[in-house]
C-alpha atoms as a PDB file:
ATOM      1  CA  UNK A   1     129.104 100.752 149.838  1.00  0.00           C
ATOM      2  CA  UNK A   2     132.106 102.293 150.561  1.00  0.00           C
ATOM      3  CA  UNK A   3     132.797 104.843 153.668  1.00  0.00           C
ATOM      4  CA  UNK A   4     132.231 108.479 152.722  1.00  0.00           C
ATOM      5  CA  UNK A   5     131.791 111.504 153.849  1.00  0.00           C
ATOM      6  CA  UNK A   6     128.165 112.193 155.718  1.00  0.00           C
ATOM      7  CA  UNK A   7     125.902 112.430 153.376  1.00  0.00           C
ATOM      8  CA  UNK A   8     121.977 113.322 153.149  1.00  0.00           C
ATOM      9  CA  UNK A   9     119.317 110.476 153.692  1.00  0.00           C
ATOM     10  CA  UNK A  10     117.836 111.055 150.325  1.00  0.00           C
ATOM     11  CA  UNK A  11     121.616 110.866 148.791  1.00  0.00           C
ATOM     12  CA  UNK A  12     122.225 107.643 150.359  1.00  0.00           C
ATOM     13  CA  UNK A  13     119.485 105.971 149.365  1.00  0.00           C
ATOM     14  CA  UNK A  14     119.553 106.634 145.896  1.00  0.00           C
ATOM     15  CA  UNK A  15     123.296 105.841 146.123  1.00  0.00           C
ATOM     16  CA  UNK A  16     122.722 102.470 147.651  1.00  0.00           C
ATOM     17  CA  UNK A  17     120.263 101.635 144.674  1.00  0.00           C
ATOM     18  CA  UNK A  18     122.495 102.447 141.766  1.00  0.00           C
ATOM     19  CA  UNK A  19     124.988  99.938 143.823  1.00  0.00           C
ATOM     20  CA  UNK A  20     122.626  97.334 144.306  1.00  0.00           C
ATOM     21  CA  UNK A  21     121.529  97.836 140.544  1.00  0.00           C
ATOM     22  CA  UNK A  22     124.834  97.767 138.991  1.00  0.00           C
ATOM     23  CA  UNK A  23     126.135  94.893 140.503  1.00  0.00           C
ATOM     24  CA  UNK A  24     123.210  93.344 139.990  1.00  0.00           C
ATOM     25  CA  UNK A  25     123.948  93.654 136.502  1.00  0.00           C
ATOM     26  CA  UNK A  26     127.433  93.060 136.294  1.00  0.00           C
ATOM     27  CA  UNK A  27     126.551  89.840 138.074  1.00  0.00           C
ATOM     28  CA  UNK A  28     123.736  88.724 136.087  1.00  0.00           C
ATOM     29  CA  UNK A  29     126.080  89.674 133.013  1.00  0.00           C
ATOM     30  CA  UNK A  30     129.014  87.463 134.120  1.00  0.00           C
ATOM     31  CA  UNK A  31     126.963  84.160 136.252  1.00  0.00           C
ATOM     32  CA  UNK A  32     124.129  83.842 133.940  1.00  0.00           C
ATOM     33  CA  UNK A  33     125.160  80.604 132.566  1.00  0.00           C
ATOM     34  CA  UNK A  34     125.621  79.699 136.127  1.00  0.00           C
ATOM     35  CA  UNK A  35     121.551  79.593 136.844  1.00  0.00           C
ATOM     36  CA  UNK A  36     122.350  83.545 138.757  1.00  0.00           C
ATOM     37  CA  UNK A  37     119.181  84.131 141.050  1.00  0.00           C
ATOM     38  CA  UNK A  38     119.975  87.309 142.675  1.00  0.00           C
ATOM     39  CA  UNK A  39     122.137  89.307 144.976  1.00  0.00           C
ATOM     40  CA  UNK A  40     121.747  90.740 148.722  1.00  0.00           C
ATOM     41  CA  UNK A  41     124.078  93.067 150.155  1.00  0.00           C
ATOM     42  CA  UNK A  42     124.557  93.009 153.859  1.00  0.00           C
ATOM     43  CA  UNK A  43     126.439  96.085 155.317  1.00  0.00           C
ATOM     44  CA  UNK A  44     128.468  94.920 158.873  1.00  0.00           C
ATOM     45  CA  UNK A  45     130.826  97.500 161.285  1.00  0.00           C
ATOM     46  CA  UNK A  46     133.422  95.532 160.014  1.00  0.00           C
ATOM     47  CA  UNK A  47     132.744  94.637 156.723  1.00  0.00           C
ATOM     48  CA  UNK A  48     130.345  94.293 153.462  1.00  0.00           C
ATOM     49  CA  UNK A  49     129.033  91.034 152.474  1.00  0.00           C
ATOM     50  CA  UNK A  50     127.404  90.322 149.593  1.00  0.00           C
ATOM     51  CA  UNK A  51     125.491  86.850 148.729  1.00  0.00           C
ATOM     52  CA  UNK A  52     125.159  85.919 145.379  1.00  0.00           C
ATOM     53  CA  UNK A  53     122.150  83.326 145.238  1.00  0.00           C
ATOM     54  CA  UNK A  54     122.939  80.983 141.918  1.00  0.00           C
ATOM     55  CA  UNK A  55     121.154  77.713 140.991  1.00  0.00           C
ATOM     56  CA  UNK A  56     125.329  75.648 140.110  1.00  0.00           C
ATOM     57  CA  UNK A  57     127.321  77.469 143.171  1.00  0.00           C
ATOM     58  CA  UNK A  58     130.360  75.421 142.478  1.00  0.00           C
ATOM     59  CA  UNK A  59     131.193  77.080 138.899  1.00  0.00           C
ATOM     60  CA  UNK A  60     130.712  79.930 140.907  1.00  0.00           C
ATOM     61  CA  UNK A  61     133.296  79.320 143.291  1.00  0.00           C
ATOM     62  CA  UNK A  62     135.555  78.185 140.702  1.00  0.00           C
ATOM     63  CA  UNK A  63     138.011  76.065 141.139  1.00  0.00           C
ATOM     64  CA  UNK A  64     139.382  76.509 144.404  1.00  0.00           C
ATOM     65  CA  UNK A  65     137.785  79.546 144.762  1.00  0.00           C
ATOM     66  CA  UNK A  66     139.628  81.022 141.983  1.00  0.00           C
ATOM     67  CA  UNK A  67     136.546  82.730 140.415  1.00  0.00           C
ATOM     68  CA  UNK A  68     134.764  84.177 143.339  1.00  0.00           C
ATOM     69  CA  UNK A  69     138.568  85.825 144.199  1.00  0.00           C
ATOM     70  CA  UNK A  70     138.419  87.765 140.792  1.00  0.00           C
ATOM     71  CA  UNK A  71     135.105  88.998 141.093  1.00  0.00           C
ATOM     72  CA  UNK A  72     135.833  90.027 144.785  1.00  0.00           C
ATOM     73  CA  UNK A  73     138.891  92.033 143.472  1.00  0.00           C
ATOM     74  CA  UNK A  74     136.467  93.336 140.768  1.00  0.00           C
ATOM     75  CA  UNK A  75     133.899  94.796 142.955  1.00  0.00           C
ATOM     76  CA  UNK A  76     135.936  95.853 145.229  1.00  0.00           C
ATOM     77  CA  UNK A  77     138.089  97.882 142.541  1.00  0.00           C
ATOM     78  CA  UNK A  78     135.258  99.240 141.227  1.00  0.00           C
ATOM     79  CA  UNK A  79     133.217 100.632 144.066  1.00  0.00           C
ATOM     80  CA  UNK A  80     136.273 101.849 145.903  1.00  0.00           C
ATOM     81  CA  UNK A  81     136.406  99.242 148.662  1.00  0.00           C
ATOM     82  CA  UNK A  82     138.973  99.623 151.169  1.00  0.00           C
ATOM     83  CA  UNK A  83     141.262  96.299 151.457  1.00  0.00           C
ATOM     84  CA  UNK A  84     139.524  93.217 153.339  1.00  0.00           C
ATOM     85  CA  UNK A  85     136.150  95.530 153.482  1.00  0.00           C
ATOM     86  CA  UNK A  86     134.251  93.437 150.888  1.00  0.00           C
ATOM     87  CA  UNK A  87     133.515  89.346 150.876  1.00  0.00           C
ATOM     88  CA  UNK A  88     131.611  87.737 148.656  1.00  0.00           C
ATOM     89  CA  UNK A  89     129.590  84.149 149.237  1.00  0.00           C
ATOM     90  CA  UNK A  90     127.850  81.806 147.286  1.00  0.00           C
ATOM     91  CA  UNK A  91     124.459  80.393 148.121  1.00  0.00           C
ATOM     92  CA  UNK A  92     122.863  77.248 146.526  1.00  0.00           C
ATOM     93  CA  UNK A  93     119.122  78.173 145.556  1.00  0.00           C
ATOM     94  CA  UNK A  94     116.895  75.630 147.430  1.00  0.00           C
ATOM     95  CA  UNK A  95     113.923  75.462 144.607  1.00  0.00           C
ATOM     96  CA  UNK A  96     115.939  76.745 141.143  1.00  0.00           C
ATOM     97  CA  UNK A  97     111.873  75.568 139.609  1.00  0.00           C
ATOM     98  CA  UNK A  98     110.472  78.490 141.942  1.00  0.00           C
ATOM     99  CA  UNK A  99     113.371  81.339 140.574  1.00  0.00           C
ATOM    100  CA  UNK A 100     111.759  83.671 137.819  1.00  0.00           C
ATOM    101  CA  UNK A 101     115.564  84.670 137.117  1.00  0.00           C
ATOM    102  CA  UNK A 102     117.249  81.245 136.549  1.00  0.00           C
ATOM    103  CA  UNK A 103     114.280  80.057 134.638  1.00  0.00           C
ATOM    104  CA  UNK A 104     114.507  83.191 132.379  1.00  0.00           C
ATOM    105  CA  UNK A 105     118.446  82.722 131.625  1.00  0.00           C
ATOM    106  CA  UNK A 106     117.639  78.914 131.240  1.00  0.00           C
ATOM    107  CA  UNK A 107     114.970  80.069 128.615  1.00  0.00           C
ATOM    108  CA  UNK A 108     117.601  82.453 126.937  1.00  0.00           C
ATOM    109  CA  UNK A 109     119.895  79.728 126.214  1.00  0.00           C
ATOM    110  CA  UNK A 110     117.753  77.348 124.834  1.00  0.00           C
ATOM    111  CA  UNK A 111     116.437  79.897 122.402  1.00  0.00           C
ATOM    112  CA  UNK A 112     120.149  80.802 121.585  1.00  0.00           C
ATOM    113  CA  UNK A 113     120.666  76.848 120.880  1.00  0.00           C
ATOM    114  CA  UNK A 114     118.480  77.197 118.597  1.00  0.00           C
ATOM    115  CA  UNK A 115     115.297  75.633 119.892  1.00  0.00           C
ATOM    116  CA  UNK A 116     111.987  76.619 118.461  1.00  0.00           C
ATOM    117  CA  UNK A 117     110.102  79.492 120.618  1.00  0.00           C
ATOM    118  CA  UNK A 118     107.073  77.065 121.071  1.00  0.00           C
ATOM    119  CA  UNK A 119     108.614  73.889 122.416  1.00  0.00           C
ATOM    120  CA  UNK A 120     111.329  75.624 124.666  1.00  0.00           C
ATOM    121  CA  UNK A 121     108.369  78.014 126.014  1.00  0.00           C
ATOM    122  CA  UNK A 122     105.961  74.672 126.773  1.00  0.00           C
ATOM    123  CA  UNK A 123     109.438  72.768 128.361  1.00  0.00           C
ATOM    124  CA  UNK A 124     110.227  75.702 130.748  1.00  0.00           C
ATOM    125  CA  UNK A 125     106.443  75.749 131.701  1.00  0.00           C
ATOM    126  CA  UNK A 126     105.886  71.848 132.587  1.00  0.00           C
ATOM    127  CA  UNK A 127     109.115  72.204 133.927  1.00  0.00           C
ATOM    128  CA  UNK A 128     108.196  74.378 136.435  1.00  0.00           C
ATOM    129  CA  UNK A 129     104.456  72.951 137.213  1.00  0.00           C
ATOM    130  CA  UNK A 130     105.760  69.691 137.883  1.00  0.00           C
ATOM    131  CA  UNK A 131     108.167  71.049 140.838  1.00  0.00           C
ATOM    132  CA  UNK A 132     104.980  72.058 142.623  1.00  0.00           C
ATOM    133  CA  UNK A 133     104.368  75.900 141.586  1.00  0.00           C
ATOM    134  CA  UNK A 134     100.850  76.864 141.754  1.00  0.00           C
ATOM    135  CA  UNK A 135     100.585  79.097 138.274  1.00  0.00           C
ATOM    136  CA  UNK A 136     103.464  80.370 135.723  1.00  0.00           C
ATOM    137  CA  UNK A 137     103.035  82.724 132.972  1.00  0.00           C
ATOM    138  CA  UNK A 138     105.903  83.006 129.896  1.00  0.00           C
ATOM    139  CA  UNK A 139     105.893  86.035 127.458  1.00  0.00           C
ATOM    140  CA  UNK A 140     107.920  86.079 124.192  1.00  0.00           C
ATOM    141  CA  UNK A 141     107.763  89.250 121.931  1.00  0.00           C
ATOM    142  CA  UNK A 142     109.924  90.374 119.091  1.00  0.00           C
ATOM    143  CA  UNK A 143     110.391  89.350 115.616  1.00  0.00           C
ATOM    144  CA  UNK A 144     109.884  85.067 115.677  1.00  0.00           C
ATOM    145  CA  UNK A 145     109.439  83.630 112.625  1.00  0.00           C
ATOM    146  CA  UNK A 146     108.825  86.582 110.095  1.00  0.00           C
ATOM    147  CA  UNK A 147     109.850  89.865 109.904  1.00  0.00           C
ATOM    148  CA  UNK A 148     106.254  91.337 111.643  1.00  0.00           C
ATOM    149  CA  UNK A 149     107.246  91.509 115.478  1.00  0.00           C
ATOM    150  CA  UNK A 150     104.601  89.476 117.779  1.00  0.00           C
ATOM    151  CA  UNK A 151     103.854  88.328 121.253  1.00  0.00           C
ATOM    152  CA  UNK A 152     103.526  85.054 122.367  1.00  0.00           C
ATOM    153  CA  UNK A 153     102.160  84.103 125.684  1.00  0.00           C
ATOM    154  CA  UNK A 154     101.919  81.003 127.200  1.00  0.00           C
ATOM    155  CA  UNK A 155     100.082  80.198 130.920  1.00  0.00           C
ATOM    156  CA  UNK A 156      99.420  77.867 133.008  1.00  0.00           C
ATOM    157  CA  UNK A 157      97.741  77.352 136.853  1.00  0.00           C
ATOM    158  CA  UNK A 158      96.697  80.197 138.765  1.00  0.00           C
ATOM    159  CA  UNK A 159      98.232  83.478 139.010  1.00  0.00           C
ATOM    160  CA  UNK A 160      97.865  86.684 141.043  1.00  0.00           C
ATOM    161  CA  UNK A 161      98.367  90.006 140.052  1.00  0.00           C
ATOM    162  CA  UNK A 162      97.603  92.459 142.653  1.00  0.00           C
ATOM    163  CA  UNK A 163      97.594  93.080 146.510  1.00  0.00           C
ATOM    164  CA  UNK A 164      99.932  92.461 149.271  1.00  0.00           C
ATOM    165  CA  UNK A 165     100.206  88.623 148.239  1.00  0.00           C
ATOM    166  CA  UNK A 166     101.912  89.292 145.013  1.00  0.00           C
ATOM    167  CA  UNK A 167     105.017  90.664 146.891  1.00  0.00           C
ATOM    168  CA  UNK A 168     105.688  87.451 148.625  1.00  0.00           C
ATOM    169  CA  UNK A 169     104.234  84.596 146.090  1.00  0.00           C
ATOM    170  CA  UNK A 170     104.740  85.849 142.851  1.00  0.00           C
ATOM    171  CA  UNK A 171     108.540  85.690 141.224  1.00  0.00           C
ATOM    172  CA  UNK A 172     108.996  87.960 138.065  1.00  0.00           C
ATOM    173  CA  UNK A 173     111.980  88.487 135.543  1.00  0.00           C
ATOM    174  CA  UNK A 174     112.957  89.826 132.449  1.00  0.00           C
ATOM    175  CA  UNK A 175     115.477  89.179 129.960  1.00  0.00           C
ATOM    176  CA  UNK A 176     116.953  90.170 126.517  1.00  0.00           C
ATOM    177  CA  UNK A 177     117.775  87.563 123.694  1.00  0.00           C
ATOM    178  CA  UNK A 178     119.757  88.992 121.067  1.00  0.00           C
ATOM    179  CA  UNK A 179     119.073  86.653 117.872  1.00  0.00           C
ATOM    180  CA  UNK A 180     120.182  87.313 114.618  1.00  0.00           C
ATOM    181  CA  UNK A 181     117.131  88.668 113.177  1.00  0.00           C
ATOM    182  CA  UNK A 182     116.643  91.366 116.089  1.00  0.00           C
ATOM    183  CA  UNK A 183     116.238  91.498 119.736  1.00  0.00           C
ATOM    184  CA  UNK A 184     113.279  89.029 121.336  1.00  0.00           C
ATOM    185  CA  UNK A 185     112.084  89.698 125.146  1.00  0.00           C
ATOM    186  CA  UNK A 186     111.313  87.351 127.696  1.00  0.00           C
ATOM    187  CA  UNK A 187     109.048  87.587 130.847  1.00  0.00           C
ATOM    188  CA  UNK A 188     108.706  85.040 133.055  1.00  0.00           C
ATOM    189  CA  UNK A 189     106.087  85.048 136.192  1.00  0.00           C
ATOM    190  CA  UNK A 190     105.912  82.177 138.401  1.00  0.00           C
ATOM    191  CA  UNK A 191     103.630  81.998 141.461  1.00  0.00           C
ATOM    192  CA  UNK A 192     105.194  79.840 144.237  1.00  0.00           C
ATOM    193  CA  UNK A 193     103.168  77.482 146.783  1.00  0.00           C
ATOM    194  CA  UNK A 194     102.329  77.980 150.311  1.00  0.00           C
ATOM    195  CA  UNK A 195     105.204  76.618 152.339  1.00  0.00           C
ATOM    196  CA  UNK A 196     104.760  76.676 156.497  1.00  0.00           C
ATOM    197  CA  UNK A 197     108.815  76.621 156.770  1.00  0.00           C
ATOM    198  CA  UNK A 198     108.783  78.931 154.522  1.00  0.00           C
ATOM    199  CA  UNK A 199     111.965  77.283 152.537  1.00  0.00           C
ATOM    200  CA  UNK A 200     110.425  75.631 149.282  1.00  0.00           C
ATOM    201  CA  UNK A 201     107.862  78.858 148.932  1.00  0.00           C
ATOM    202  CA  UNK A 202     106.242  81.676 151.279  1.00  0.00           C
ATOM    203  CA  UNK A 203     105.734  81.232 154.692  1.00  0.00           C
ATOM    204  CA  UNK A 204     102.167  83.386 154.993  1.00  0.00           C
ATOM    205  CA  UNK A 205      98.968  82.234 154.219  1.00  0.00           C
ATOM    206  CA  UNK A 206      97.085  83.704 151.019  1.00  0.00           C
ATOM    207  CA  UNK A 207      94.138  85.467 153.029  1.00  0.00           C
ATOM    208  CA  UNK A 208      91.025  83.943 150.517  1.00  0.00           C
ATOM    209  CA  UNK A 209      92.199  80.292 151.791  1.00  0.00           C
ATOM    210  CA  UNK A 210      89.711  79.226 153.639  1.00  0.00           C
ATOM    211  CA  UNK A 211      90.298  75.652 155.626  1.00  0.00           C
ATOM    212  CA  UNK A 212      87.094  73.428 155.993  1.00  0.00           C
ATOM    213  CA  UNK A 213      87.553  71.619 159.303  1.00  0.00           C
ATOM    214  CA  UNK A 214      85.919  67.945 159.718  1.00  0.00           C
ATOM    215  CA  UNK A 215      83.076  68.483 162.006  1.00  0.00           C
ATOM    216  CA  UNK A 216      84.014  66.740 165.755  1.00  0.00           C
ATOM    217  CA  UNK A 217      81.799  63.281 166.628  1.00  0.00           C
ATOM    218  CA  UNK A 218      79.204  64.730 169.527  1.00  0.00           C
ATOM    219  CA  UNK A 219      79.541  62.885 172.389  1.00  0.00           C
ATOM    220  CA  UNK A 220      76.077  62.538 173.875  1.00  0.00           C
ATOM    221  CA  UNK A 221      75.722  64.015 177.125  1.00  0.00           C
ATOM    222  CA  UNK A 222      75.988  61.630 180.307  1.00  0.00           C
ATOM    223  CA  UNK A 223      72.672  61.101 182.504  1.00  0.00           C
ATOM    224  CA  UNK A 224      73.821  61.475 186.107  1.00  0.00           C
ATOM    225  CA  UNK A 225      71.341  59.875 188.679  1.00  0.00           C
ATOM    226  CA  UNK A 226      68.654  61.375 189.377  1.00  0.00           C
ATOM    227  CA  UNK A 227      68.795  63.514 192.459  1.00  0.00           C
ATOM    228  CA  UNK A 228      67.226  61.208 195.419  1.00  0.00           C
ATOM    229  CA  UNK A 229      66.006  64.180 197.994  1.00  0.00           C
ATOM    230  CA  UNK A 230      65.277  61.664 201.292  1.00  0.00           C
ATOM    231  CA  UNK A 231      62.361  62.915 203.497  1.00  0.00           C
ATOM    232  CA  UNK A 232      62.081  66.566 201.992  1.00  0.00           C
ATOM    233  CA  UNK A 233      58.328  65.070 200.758  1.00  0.00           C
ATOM    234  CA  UNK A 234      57.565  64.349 203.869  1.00  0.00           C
ATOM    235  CA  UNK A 235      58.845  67.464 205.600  1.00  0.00           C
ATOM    236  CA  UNK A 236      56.602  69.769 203.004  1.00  0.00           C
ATOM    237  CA  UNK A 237      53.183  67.407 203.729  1.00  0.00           C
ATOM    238  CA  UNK A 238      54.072  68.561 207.860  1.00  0.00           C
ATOM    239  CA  UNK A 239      54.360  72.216 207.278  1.00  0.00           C
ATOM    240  CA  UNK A 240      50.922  71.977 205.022  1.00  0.00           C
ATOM    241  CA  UNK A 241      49.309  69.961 207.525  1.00  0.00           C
ATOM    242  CA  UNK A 242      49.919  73.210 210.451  1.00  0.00           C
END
């Protein structure tokens, strides 16, 4: 954020998250047609960058830039930037079938368009299986068809819920739909694969996998010659003989 006066630890911190949270907002607000997949801030000594992660970068960008300009100017009117303190960049998301959050908005808009819950629910899904997640899980609830609000939920491959794993394989996000007969929300949950670069999907290990080696061809062991002791007979039979 911008420099200010010293300020407690505690201060800051909740500080920084309303930041993070409201421009998080603001920028899922204005890119979410764009496939928007998340923000990170990055505080320098010189300056603040912030990376907006988005599935179409170039609309974005705009043309020539245009766009990311104005929404530079906008953050940076808003949070009381000083001049040339704040840049903003645009980063193409490597696996858009792995992002919870561009899945979501691409969920929203088909249900604005008009598409029944059912088939644009079971589109997302194989959508996302065949790019090579391991589980996803969708959840619809509001008013659908009739006036009685429901839940719909629709799953597929495995899914974890708990532990230390969830933090780095499972990607969650929620979103409202506002249809004309009433507010429906959406929850997506997608559990990425193992990935050793660690680009496509996490880079540690689940700790239950367990990797079944092939067992190694035994060699059998080489017979050396046997040990020819010359004359040590014949030495023993003298010393029994005295």
């Amino acid at each position: 954020m911008a420099q200010q006066a010293q300020i407690s630890k505690k201060r800051k911190f909740v500080a920084d998250g309303v930041f993070n949270a409201e421009l998080n907002e603001f920028l899922g607000r204005t890119l979410g047609e764009d496939g928007y997949a998340g923000v990170e801030v990055r505080v320098t000594p010189i300056r603040t960058e912030i990376i907006i992660r988005a599935t179409r970068t170039r609309e974005v960008l705009g043309e020539k830039g245009r766009r990311i300009r104005e929404l530079t100017a906008l953050v940076q009117k808003r949070f009381g930037f000083p001049e040339n303190s704040v840049e903003l960049f645009a980063e193409r998301v490597e696996n858009r079938a792995s992002c919870a959050m561009a899945q979501c908005e691409s969920l929203r808009y088909k249900l604005l368009g008009g598409l029944a819950v059912r088939r644009a629910c079971y589109g997302v899904l194989r959508f996302i299986m065949e790019n090579g997640a391991t589980g996803v899980e969708v959840i619809i609830s509001g008013k659908l068809r009739a006036q009685r609000a429901k839940a719909m939920k629709f799953k597929q491959g495995y899914l974890i819920s708990t532990g230390e794993p969830k933090k780095h394989y499972i990607s969650e996000a929620v979103r409202h739909v506002l249809m004309r007969q009433g507010v429906l929300g959406i929850k997506v949950k997608i559990m990425m694969s193992h990935d050793p670069e660690g680009k496509m999907g996490p880079k540690m290990q689940m700790p239950d996998k367990i990797t079944v080696h092939e067992p190694k061809e035994e060699v059998p062991p080489m017979m050396g010659p046997p040990e020819q002791d010359y004359g040590a007979g014949y030495a023993g039979e003298e010393q029994q003989e005295s």
